[in-house]
N, C-alpha and C. Protein backbone atom coordinates (compact mmCIF):
# COMPACT_ATOMS: atom_id res chain seq x y z
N UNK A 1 -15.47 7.71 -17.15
CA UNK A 1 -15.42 8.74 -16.13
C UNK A 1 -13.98 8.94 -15.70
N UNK A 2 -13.47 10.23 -15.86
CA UNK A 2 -12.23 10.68 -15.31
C UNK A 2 -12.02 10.40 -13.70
N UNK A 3 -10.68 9.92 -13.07
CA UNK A 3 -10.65 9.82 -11.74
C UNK A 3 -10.52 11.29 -11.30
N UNK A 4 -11.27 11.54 -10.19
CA UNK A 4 -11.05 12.63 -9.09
C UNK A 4 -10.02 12.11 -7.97
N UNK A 5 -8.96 12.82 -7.45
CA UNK A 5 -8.59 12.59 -5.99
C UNK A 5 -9.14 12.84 -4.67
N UNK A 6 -9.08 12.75 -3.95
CA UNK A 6 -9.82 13.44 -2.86
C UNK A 6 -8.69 13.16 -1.19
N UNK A 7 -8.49 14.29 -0.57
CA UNK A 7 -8.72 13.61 0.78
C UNK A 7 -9.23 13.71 2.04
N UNK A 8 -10.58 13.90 1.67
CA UNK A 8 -11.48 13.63 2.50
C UNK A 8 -12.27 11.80 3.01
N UNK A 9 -11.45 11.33 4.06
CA UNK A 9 -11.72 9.89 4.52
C UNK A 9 -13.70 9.92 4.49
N UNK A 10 -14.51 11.02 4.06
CA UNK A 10 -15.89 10.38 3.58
C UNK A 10 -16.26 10.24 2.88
N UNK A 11 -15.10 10.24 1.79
CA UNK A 11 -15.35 10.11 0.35
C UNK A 11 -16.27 8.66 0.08
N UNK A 12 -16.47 8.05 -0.57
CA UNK A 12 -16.65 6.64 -1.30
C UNK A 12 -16.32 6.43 -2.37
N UNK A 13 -14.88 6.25 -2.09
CA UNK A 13 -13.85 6.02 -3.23
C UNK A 13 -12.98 5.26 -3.09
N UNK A 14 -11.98 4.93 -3.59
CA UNK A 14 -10.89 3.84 -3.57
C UNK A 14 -9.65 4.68 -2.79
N UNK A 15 -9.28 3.63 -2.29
CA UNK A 15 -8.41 4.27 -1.20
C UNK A 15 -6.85 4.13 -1.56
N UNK A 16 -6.04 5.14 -1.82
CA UNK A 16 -4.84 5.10 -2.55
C UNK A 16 -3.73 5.02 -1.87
N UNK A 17 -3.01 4.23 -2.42
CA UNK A 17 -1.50 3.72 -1.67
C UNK A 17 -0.67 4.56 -1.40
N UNK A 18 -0.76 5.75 -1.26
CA UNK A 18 -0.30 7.21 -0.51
C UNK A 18 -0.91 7.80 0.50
N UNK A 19 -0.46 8.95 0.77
CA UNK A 19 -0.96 9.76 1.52
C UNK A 19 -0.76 10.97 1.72
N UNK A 20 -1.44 11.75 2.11
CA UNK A 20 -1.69 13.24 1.51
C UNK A 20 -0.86 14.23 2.82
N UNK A 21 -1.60 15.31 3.24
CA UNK A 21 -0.56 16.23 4.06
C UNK A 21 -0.56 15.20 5.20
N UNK A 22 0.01 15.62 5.81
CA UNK A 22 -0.22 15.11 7.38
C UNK A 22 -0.42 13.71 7.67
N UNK A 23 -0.18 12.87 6.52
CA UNK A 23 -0.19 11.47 6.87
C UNK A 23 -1.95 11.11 6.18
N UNK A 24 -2.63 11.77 5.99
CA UNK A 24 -3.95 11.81 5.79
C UNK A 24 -4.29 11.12 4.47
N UNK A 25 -5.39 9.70 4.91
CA UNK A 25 -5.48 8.73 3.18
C UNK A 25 -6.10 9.75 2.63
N UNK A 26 -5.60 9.68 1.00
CA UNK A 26 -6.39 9.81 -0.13
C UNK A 26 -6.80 8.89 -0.65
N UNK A 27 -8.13 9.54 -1.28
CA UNK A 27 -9.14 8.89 -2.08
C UNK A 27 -9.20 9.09 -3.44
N UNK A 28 -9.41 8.37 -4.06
CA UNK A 28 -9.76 8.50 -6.00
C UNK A 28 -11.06 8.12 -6.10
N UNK A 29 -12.28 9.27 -6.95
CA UNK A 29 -13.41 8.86 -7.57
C UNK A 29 -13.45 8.71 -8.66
N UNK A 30 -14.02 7.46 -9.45
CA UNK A 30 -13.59 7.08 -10.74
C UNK A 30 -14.25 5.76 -11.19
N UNK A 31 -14.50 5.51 -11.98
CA UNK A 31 -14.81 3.81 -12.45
C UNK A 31 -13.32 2.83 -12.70
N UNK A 32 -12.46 3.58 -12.40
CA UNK A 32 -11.45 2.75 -11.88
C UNK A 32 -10.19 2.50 -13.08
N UNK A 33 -10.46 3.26 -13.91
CA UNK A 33 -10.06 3.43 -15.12
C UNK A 33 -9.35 4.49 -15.43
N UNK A 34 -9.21 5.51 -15.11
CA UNK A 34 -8.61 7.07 -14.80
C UNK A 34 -7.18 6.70 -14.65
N UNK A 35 -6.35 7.61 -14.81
CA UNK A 35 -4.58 7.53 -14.50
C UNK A 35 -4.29 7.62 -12.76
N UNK A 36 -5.08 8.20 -12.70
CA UNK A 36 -4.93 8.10 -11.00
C UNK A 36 -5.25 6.58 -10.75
N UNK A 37 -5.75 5.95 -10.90
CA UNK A 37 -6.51 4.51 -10.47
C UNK A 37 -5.39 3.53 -11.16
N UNK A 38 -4.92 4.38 -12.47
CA UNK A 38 -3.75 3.16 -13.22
C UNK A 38 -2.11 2.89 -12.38
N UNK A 39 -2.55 4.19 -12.18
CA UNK A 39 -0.83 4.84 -11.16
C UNK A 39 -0.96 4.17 -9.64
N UNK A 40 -2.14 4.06 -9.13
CA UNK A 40 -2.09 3.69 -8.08
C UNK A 40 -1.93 1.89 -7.99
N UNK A 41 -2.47 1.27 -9.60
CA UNK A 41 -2.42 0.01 -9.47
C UNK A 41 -0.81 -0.24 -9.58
N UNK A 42 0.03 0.32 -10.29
CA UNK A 42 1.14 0.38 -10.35
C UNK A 42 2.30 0.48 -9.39
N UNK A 43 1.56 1.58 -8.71
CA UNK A 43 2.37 1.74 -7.17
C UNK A 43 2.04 0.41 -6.10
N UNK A 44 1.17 -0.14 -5.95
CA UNK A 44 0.56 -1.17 -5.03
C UNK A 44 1.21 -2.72 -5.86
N UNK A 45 1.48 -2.62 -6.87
CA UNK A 45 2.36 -3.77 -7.35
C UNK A 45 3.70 -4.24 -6.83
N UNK A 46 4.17 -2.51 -7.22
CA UNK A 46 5.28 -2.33 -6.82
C UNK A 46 5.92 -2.33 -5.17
N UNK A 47 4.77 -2.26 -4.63
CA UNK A 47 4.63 -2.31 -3.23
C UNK A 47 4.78 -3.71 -2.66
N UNK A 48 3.73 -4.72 -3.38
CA UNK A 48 3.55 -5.75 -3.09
C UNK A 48 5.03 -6.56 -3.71
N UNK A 49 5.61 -6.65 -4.44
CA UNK A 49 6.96 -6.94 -4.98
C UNK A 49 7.93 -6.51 -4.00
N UNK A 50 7.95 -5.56 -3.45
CA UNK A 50 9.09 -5.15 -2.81
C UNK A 50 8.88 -5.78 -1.13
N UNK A 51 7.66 -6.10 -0.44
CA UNK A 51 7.43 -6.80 0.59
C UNK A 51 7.74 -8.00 -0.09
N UNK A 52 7.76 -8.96 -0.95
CA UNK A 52 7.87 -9.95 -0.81
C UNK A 52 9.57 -9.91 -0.96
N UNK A 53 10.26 -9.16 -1.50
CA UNK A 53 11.72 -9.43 -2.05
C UNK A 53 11.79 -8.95 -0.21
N UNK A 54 11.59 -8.08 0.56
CA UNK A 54 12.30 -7.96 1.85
C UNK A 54 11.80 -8.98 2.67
N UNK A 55 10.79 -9.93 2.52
CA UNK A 55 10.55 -11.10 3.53
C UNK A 55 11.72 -11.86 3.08
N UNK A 56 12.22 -11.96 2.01
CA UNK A 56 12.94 -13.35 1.93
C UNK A 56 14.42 -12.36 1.99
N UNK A 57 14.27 -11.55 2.43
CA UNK A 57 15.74 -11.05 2.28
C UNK A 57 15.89 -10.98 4.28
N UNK A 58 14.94 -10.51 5.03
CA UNK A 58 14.83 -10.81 6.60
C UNK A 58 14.93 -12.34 7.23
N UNK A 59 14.32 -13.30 5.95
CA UNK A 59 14.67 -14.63 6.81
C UNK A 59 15.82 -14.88 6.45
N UNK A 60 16.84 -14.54 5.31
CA UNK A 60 18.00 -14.66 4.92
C UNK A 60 18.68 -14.09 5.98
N UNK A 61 18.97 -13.09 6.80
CA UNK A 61 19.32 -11.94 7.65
C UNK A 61 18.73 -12.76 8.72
N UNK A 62 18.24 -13.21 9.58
CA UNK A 62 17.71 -13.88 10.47
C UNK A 62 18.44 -15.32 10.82
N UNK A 63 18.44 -16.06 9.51
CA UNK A 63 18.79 -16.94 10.09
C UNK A 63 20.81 -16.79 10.30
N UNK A 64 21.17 -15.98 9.56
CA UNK A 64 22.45 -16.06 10.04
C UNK A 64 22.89 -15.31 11.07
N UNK A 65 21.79 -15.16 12.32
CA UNK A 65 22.24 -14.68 13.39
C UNK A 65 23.69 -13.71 13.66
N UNK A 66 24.03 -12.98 13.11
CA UNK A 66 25.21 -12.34 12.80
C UNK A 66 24.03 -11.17 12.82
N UNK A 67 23.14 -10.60 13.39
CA UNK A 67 23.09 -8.90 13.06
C UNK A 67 23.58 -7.94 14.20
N UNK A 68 24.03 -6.75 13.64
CA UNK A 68 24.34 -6.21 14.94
C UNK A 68 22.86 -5.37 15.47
N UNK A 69 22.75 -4.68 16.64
CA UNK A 69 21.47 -4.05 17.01
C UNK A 69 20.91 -3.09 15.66
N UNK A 70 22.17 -2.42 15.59
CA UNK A 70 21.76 -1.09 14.43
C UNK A 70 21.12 -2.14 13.08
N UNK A 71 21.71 -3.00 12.76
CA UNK A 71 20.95 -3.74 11.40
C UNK A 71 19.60 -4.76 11.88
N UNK A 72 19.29 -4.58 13.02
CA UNK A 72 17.98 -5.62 13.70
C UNK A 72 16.91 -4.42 13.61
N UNK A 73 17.42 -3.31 14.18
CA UNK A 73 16.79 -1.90 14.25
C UNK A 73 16.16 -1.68 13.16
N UNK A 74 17.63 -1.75 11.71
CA UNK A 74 17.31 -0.93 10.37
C UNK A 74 15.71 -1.88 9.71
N UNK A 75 15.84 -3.25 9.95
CA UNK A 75 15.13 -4.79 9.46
C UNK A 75 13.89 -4.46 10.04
N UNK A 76 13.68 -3.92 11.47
CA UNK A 76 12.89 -4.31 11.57
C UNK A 76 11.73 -2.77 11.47
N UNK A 77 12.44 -1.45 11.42
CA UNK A 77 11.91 -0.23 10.81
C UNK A 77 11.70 -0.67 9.04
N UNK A 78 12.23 -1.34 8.14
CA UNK A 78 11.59 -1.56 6.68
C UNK A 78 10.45 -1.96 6.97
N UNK A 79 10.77 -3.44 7.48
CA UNK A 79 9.56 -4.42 7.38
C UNK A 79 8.12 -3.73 8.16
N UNK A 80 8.25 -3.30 9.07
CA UNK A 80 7.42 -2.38 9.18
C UNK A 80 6.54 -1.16 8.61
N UNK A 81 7.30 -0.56 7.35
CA UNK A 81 7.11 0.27 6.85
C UNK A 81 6.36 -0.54 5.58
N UNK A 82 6.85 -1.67 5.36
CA UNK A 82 6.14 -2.61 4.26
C UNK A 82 4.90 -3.16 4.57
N UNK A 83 4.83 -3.16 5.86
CA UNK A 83 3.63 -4.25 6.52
C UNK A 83 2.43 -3.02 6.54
N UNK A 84 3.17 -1.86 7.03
CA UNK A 84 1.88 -0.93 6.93
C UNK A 84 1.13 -0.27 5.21
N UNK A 85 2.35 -0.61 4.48
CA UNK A 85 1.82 -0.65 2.81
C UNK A 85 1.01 -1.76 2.27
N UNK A 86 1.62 -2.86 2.98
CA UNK A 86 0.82 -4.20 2.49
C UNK A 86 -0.90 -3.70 3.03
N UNK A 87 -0.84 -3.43 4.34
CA UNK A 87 -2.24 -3.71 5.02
C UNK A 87 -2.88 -2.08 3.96
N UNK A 88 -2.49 -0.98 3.77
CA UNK A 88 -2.92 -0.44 2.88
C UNK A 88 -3.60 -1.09 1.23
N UNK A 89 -2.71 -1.96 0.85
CA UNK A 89 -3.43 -2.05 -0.06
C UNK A 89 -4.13 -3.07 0.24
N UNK A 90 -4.17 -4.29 1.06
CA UNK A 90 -5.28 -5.36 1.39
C UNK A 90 -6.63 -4.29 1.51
N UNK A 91 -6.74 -3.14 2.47
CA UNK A 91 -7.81 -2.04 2.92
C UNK A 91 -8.59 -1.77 1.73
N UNK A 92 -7.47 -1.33 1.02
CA UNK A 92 -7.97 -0.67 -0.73
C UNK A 92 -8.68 -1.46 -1.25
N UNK A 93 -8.57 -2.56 -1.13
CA UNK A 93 -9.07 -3.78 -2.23
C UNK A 93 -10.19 -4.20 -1.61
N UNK A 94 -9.68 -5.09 -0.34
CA UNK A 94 -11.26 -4.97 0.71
C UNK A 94 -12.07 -4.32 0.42
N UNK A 95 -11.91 -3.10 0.55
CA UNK A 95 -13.36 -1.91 0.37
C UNK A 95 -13.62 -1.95 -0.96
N UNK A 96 -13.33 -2.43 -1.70
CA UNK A 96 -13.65 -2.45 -3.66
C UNK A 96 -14.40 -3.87 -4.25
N UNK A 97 -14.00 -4.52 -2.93
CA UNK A 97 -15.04 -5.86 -3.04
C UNK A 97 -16.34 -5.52 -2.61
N UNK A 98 -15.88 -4.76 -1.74
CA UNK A 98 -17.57 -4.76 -0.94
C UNK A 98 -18.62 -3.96 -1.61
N UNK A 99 -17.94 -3.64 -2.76
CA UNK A 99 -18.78 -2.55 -3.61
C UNK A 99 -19.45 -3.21 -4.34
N UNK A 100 -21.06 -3.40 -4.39
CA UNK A 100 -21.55 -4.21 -5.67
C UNK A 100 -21.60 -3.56 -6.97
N UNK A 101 -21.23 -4.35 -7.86
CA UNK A 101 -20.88 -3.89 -8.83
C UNK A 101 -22.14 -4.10 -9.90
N UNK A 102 -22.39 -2.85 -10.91
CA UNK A 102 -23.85 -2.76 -11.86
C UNK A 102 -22.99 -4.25 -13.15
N UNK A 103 -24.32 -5.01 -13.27
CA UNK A 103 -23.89 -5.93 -14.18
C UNK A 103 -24.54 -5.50 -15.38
């Protein structure tokens, strides 16, 4: 089955590591196999790689107490922006467990 996108939040679909106009999740319908579903595993890798390279790059930056406000500011607008990608894709995955799956 080809993936569909969608963004309508009543879909029952997998929930994609983007977002559509207005800030609004999209959805992919699909058996999970589609380029949309491959692209999105790709992007959420890449997501998850790049939160872990900026945690160890903030306790590096942390502990040498040397930041000025503007670089505490810049640290703590990323990590933020990562934390709300991380909890995106934990969401995505969550909801894909809870799906029983035909054996």
């Amino acid at each position: 089955m080809n993936d569909r996108t969608y963004d309508d939040p009543s879909a029952d679909g997998r929930l994609l590591p983007w977002t559509g106009d207005g800030g609004k999740p999209c959805y992919v319908l699909g058996d999970g196999t589609g380029y949309v579903s491959r692209l999105a595993d790709q992007i959420e890798s890449v997501q998850l790689g790049m939160a872990g390279a900026l945690i160890d790059h903030a306790a590096e930056l942390l502990t040498e107490h040397r930041l000025t406000d503007r670089e505490l500011h810049y640290l703590a607008r990323q990590l933020a922006t990562s934390l709300r990608e991380v909890k995106r894709v934990a969401e995505s995955r969550g909801a894909r467990l809870a799906v029983p799956h035909p054996e």
